[in-house]
PDB file of N, CA and C in Angstrom:
ATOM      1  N   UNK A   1      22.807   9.019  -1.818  1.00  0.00           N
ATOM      2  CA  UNK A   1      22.143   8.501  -0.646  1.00  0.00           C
ATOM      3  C   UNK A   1      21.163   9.550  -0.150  1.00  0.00           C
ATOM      4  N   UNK A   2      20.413   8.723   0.117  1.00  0.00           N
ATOM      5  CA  UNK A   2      19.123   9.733   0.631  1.00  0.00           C
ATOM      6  C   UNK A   2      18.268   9.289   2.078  1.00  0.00           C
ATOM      7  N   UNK A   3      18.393  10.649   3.076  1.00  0.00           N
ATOM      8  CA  UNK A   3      17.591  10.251   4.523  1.00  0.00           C
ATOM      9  C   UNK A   3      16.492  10.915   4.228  1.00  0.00           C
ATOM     10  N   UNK A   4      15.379  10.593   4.821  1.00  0.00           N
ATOM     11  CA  UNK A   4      13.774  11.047   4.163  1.00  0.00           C
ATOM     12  C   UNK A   4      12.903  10.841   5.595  1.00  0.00           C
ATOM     13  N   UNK A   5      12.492  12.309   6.339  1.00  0.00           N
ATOM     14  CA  UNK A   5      11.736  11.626   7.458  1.00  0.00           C
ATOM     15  C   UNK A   5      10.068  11.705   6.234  1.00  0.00           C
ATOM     16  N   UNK A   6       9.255  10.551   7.392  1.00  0.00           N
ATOM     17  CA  UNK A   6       7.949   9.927   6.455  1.00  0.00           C
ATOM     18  C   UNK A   6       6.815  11.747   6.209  1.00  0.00           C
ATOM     19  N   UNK A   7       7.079  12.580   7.119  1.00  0.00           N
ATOM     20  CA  UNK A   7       6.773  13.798   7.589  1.00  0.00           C
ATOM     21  C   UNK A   7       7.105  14.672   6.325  1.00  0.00           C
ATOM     22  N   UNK A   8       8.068  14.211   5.429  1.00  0.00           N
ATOM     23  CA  UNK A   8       8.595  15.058   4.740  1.00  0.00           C
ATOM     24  C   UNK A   8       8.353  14.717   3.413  1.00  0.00           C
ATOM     25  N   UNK A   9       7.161  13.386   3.224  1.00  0.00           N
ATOM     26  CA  UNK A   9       6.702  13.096   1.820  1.00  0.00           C
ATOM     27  C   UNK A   9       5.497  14.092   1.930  1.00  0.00           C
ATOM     28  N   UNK A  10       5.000  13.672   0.752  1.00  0.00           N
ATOM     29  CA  UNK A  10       3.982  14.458   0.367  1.00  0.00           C
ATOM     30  C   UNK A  10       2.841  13.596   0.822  1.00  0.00           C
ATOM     31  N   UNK A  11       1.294  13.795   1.799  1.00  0.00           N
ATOM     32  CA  UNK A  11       0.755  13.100   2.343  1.00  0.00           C
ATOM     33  C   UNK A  11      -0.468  13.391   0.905  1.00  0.00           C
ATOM     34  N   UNK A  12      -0.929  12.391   0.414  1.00  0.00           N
ATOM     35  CA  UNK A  12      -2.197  13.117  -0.404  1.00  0.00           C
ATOM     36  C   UNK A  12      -3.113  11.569  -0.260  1.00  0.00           C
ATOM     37  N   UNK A  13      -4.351  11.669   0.077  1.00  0.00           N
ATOM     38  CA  UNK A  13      -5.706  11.284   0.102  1.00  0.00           C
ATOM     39  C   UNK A  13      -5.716  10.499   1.679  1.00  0.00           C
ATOM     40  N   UNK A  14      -4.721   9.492   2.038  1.00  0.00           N
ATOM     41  CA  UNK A  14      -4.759   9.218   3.228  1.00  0.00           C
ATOM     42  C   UNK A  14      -3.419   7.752   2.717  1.00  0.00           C
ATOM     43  N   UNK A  15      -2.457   8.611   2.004  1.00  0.00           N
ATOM     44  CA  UNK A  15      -0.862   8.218   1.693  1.00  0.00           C
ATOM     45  C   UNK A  15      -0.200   9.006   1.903  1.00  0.00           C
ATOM     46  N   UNK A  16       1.420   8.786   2.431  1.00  0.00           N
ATOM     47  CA  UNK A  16       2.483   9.648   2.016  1.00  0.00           C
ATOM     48  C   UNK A  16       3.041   8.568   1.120  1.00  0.00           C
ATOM     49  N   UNK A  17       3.188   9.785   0.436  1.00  0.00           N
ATOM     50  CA  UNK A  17       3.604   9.020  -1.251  1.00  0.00           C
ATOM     51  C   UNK A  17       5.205   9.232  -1.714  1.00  0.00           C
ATOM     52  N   UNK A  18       6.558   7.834  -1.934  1.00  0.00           N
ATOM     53  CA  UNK A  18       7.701   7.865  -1.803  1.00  0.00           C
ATOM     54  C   UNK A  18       8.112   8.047  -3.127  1.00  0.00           C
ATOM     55  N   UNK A  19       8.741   8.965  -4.183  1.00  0.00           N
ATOM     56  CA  UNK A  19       8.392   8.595  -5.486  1.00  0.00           C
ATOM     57  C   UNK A  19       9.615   8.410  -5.666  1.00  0.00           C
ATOM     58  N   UNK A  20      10.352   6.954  -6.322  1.00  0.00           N
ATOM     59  CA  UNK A  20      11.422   6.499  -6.398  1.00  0.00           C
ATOM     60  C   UNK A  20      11.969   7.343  -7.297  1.00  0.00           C
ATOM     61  N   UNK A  21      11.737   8.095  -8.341  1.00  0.00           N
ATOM     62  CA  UNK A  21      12.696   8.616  -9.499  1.00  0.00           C
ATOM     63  C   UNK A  21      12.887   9.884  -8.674  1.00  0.00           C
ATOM     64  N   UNK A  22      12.563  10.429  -8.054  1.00  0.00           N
ATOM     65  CA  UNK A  22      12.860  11.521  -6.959  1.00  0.00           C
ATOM     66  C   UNK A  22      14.125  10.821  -6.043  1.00  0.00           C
ATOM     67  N   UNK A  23      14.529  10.327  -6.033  1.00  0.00           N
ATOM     68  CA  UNK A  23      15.142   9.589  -5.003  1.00  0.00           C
ATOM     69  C   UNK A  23      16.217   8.627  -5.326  1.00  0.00           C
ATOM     70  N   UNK A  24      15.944   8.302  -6.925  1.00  0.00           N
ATOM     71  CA  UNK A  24      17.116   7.287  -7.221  1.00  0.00           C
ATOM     72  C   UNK A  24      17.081   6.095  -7.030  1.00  0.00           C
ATOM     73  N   UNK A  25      15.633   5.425  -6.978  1.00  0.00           N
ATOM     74  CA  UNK A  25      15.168   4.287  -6.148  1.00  0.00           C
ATOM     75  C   UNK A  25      14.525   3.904  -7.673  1.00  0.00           C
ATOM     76  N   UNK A  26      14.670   2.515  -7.682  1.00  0.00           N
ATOM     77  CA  UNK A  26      14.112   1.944  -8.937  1.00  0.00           C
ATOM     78  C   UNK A  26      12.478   1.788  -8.827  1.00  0.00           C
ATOM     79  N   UNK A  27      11.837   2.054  -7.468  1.00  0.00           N
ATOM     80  CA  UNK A  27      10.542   1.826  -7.137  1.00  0.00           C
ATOM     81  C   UNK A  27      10.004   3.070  -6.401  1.00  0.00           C
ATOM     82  N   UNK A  28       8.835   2.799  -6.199  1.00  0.00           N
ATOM     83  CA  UNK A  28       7.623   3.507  -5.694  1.00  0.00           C
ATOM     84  C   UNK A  28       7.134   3.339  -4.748  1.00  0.00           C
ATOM     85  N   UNK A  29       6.391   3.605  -3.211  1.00  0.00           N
ATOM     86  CA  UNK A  29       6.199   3.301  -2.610  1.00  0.00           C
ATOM     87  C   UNK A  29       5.118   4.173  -1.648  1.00  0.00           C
ATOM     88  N   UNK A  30       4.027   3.653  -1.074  1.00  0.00           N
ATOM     89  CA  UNK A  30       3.016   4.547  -0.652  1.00  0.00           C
ATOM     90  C   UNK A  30       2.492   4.121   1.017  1.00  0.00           C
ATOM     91  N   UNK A  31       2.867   4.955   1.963  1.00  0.00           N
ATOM     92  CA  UNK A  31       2.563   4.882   3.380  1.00  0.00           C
ATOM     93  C   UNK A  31       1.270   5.100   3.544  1.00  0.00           C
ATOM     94  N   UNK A  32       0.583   4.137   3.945  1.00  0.00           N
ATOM     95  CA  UNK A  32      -0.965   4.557   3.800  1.00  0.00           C
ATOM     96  C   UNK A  32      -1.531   4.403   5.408  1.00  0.00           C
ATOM     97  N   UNK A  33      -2.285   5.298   5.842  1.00  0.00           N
ATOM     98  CA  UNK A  33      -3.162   5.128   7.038  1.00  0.00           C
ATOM     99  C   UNK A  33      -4.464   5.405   6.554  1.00  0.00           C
ATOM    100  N   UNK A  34      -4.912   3.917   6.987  1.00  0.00           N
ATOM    101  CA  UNK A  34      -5.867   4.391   6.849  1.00  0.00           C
ATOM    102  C   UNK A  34      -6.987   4.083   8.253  1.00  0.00           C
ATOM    103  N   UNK A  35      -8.342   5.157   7.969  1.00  0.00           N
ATOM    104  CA  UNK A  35      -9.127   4.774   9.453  1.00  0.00           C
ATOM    105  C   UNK A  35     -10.002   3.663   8.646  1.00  0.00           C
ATOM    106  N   UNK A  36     -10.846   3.120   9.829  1.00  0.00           N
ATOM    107  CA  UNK A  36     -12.032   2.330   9.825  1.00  0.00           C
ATOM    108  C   UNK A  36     -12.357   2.240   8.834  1.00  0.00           C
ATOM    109  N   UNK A  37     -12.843   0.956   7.474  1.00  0.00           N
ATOM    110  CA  UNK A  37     -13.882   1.238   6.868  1.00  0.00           C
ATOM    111  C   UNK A  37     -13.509   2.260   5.553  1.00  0.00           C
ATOM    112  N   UNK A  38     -11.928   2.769   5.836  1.00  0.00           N
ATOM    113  CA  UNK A  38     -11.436   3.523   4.295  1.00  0.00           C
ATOM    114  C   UNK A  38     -10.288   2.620   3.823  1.00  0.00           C
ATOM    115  N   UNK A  39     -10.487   2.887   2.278  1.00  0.00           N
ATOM    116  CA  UNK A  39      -9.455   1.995   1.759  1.00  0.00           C
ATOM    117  C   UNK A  39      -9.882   2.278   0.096  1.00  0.00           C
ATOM    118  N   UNK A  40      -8.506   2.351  -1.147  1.00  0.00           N
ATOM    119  CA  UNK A  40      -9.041   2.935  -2.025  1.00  0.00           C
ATOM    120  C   UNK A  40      -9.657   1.663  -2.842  1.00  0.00           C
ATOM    121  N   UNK A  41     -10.517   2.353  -3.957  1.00  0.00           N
ATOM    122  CA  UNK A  41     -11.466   1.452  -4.577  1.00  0.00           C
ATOM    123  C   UNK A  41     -10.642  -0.032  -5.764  1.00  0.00           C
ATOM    124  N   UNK A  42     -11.817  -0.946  -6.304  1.00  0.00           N
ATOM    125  CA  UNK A  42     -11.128  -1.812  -6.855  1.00  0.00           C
ATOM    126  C   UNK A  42      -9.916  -1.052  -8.349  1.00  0.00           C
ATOM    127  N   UNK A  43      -9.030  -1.637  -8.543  1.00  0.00           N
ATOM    128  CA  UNK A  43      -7.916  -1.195  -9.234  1.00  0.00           C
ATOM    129  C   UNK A  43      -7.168  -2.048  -9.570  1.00  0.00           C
ATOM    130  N   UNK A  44      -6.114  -1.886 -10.733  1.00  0.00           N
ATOM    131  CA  UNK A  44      -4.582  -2.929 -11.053  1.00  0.00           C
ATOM    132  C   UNK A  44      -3.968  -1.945 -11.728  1.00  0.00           C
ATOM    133  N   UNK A  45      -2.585  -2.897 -11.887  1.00  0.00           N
ATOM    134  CA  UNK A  45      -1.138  -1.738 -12.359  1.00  0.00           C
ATOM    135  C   UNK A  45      -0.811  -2.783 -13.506  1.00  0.00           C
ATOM    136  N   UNK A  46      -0.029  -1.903 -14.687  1.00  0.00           N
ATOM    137  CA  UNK A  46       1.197  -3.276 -14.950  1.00  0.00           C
ATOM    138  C   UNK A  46       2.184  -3.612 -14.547  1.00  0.00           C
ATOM    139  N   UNK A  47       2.160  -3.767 -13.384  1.00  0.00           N
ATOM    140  CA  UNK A  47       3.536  -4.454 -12.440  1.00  0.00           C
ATOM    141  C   UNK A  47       2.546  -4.809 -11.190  1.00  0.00           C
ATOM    142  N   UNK A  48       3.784  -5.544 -10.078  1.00  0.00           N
ATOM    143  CA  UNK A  48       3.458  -6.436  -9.426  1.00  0.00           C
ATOM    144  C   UNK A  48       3.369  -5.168  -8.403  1.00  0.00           C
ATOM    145  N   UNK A  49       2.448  -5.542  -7.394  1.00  0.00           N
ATOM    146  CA  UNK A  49       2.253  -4.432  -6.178  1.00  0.00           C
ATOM    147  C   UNK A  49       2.427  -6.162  -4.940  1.00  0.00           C
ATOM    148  N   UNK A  50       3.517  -5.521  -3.931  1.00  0.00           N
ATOM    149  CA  UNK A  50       3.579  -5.782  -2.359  1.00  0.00           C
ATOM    150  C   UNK A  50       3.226  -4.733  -1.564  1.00  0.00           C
ATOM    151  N   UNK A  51       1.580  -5.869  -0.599  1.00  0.00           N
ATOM    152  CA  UNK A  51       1.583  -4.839   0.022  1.00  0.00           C
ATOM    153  C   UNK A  51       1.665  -5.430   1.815  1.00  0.00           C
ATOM    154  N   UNK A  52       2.609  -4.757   2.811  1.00  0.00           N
ATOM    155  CA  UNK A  52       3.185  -5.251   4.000  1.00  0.00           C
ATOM    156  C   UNK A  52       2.194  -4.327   5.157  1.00  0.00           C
ATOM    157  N   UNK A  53       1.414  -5.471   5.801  1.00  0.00           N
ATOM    158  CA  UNK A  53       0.235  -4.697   6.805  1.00  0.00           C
ATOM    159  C   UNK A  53       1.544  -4.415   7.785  1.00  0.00           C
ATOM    160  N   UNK A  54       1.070  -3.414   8.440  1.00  0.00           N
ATOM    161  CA  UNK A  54       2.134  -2.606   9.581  1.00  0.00           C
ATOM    162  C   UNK A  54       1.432  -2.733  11.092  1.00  0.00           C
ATOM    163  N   UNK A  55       0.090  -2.336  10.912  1.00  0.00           N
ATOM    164  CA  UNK A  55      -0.495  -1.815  11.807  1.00  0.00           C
ATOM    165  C   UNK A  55      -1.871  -2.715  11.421  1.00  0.00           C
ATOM    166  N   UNK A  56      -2.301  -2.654  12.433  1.00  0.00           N
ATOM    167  CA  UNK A  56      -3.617  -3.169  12.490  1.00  0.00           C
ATOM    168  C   UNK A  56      -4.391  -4.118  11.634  1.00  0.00           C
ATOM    169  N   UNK A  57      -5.499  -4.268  11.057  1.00  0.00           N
ATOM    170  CA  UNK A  57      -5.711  -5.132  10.146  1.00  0.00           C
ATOM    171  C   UNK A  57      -6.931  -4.579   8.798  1.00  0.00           C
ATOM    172  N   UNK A  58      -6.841  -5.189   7.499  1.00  0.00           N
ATOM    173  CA  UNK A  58      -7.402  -5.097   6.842  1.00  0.00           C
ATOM    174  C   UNK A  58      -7.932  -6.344   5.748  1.00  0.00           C
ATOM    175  N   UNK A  59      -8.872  -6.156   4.982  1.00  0.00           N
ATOM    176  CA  UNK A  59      -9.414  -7.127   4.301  1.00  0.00           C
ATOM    177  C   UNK A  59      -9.109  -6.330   2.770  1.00  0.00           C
ATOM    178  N   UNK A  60      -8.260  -7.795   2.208  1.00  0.00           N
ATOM    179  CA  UNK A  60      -7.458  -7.923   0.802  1.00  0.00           C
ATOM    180  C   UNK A  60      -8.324  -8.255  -0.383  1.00  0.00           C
ATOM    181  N   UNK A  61      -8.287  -7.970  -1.401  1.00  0.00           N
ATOM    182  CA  UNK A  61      -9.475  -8.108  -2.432  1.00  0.00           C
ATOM    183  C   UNK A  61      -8.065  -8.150  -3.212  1.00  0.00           C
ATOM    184  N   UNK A  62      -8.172  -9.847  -4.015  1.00  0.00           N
ATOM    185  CA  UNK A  62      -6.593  -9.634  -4.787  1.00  0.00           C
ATOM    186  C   UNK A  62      -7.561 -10.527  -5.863  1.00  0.00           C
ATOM    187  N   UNK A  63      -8.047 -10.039  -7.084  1.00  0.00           N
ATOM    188  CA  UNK A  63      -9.085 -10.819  -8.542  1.00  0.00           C
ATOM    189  C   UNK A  63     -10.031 -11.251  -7.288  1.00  0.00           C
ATOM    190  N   UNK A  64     -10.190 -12.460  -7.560  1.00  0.00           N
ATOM    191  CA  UNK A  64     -11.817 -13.204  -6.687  1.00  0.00           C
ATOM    192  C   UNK A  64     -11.843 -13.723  -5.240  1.00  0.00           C
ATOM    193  N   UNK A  65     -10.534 -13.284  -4.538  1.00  0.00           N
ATOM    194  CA  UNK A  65     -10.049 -13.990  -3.446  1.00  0.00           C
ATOM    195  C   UNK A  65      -9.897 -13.013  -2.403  1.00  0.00           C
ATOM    196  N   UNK A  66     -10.687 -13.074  -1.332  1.00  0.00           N
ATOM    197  CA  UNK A  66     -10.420 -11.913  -0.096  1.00  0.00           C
ATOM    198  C   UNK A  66     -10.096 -12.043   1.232  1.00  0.00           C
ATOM    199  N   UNK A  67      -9.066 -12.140   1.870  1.00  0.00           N
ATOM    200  CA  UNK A  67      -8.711 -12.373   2.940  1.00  0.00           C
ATOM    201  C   UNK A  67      -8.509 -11.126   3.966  1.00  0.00           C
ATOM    202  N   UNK A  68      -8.605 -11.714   5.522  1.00  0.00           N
ATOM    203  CA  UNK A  68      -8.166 -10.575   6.574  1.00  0.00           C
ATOM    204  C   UNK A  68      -6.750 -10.605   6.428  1.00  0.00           C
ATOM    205  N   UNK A  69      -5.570  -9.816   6.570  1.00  0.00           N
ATOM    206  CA  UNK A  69      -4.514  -9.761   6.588  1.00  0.00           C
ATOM    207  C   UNK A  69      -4.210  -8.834   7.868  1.00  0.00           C
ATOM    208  N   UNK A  70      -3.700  -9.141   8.777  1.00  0.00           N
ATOM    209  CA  UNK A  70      -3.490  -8.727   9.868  1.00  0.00           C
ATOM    210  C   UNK A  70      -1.555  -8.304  10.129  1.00  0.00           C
ATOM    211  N   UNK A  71      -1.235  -7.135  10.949  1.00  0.00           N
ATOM    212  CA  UNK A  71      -0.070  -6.684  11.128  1.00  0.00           C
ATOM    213  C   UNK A  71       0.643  -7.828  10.615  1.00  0.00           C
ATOM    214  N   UNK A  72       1.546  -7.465   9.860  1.00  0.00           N
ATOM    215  CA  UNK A  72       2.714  -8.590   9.816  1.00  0.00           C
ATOM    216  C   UNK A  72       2.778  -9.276   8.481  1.00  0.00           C
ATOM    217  N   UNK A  73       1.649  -9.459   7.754  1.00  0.00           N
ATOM    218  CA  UNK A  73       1.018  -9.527   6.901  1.00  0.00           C
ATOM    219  C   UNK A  73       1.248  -9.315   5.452  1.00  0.00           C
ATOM    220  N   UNK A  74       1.607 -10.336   4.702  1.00  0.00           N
ATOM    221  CA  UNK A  74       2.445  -9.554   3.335  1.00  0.00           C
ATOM    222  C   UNK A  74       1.316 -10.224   2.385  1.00  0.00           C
ATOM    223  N   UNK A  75       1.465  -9.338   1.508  1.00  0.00           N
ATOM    224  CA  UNK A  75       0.426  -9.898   0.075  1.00  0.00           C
ATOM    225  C   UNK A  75       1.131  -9.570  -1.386  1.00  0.00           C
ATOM    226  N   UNK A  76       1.301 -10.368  -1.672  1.00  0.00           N
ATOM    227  CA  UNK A  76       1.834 -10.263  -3.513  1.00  0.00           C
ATOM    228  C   UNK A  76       0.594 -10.150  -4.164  1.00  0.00           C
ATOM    229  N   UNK A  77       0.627  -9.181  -4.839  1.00  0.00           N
ATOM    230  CA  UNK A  77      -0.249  -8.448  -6.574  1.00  0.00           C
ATOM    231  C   UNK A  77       0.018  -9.177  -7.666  1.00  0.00           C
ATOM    232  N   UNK A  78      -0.327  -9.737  -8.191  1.00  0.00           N
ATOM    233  CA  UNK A  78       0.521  -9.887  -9.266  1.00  0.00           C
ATOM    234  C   UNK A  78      -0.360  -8.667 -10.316  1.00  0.00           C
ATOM    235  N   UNK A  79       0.777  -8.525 -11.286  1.00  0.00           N
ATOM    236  CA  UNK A  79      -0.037  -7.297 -12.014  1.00  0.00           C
ATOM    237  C   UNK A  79      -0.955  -7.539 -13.084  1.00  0.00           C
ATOM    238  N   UNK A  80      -1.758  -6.434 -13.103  1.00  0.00           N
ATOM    239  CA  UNK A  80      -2.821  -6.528 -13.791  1.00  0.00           C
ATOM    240  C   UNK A  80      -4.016  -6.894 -13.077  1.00  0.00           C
ATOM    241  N   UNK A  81      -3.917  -7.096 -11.804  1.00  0.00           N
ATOM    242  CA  UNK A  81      -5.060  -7.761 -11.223  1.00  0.00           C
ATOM    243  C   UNK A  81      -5.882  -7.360 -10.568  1.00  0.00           C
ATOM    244  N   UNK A  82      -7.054  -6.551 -10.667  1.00  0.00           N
ATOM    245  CA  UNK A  82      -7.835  -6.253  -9.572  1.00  0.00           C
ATOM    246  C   UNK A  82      -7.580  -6.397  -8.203  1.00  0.00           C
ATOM    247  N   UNK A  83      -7.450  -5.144  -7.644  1.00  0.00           N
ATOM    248  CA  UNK A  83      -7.169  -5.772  -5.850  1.00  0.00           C
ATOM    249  C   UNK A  83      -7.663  -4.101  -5.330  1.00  0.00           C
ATOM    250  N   UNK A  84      -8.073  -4.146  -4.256  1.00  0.00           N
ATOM    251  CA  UNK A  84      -8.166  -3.620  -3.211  1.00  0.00           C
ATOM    252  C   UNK A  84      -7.913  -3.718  -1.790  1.00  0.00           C
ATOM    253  N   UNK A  85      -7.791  -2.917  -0.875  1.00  0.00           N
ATOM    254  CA  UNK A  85      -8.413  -3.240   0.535  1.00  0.00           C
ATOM    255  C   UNK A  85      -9.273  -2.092   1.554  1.00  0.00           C
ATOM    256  N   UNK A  86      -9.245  -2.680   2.576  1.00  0.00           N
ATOM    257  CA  UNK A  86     -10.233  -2.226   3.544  1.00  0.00           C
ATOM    258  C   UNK A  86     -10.019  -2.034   4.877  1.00  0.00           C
ATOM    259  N   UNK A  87      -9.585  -1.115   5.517  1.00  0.00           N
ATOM    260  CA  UNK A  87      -9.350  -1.130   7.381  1.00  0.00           C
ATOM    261  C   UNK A  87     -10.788  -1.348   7.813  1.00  0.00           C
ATOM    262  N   UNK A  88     -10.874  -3.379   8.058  1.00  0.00           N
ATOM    263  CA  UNK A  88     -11.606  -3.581   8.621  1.00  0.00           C
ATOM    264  C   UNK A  88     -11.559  -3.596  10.145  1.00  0.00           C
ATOM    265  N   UNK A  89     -10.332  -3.114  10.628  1.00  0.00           N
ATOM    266  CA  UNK A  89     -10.473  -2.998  12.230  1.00  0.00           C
ATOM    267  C   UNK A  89     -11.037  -1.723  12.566  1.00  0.00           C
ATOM    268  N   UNK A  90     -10.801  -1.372  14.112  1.00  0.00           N
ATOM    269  CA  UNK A  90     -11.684  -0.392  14.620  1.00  0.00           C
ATOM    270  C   UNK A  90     -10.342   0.946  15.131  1.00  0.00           C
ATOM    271  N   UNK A  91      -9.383   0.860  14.310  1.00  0.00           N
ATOM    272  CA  UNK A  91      -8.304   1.935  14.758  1.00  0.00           C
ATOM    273  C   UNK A  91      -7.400   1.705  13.705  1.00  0.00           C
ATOM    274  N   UNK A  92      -6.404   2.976  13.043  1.00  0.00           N
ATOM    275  CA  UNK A  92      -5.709   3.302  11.966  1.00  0.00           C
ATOM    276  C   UNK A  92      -5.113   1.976  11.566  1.00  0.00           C
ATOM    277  N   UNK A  93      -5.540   1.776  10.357  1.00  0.00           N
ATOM    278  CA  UNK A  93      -4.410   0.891   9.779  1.00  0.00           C
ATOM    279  C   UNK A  93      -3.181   1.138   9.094  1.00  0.00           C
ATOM    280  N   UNK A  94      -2.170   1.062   9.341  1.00  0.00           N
ATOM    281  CA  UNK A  94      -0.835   1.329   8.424  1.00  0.00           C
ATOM    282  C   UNK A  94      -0.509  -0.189   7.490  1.00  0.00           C
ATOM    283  N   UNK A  95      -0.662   0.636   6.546  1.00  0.00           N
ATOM    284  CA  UNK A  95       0.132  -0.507   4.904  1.00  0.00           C
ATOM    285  C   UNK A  95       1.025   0.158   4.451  1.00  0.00           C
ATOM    286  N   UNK A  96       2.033  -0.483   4.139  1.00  0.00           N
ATOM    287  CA  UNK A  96       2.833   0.080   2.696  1.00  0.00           C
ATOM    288  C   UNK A  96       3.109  -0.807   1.392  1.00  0.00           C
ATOM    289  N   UNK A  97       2.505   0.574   0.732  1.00  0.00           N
ATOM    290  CA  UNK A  97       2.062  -0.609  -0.838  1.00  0.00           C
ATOM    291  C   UNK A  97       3.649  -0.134  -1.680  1.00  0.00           C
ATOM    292  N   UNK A  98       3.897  -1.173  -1.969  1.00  0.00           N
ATOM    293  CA  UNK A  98       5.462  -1.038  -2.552  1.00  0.00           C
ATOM    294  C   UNK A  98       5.002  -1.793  -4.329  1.00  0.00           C
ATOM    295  N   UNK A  99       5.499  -0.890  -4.984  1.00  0.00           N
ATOM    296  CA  UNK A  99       5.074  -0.696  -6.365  1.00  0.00           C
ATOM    297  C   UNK A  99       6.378  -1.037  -7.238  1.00  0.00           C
ATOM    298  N   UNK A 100       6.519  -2.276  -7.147  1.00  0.00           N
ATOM    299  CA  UNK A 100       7.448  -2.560  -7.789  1.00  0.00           C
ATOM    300  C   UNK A 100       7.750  -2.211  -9.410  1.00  0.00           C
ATOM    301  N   UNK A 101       7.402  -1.346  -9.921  1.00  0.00           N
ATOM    302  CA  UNK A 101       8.078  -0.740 -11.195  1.00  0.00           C
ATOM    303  C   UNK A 101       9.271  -0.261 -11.672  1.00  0.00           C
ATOM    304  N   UNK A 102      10.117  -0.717 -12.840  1.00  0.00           N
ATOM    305  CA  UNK A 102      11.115  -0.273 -13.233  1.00  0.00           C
ATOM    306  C   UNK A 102      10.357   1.282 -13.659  1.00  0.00           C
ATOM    307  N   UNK A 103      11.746   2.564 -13.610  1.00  0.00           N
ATOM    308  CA  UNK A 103      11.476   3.658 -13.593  1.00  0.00           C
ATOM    309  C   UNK A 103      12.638   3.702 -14.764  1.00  0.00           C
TER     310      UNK A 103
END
């Protein structure tokens, strides 16, 4: 069993990054804030990425389809698929992109 304050991951580009095989966790998982207008570029995995808006809102780029997703907000990846997003609001957005991969 493992207690983990978010303070105590490793923060790198504008994530703290959860790395399940560190941890005993079959998955991966990445706390992201981001400001205004940042958000990382288009991308895919081979596995499925959930990603759960926390905070504020952003715009979803999942293959050809882009929606606002606002706090509360869940989006299924399916893998392989081009996706991005974007803190299109005007104050930090919190996501957590949960990386569903067997380890």
């Amino acid at each position: 069993m493992s207690f983990i304050n978010l303070d105590q991951l490793p923060f790198v580009g504008m994530s703290y990054e959860f790395a399940g095989e560190t941890q005993g966790a079959p998955f991966s998982a990445y706390i992201v804030k981001a400001k205004p207008g940042q958000g990382p570029p288009l991308h895919k995995h081979p596995y499925v990425e959930v990603a759960f808006t926390l905070e504020g809102c952003a715009t979803i780029t999942v293959g050809d389809e882009q929606r606002e997703v606002k706090a509360g907000g869940i989006v299924v990846i399916p893998a392989n698929t081009p996706h991005r997003f974007v803190n299109s609001g005007r104050s930090t957005s919190t996501l957590v992109r949960d990386l569903l991969r067997r380890i």
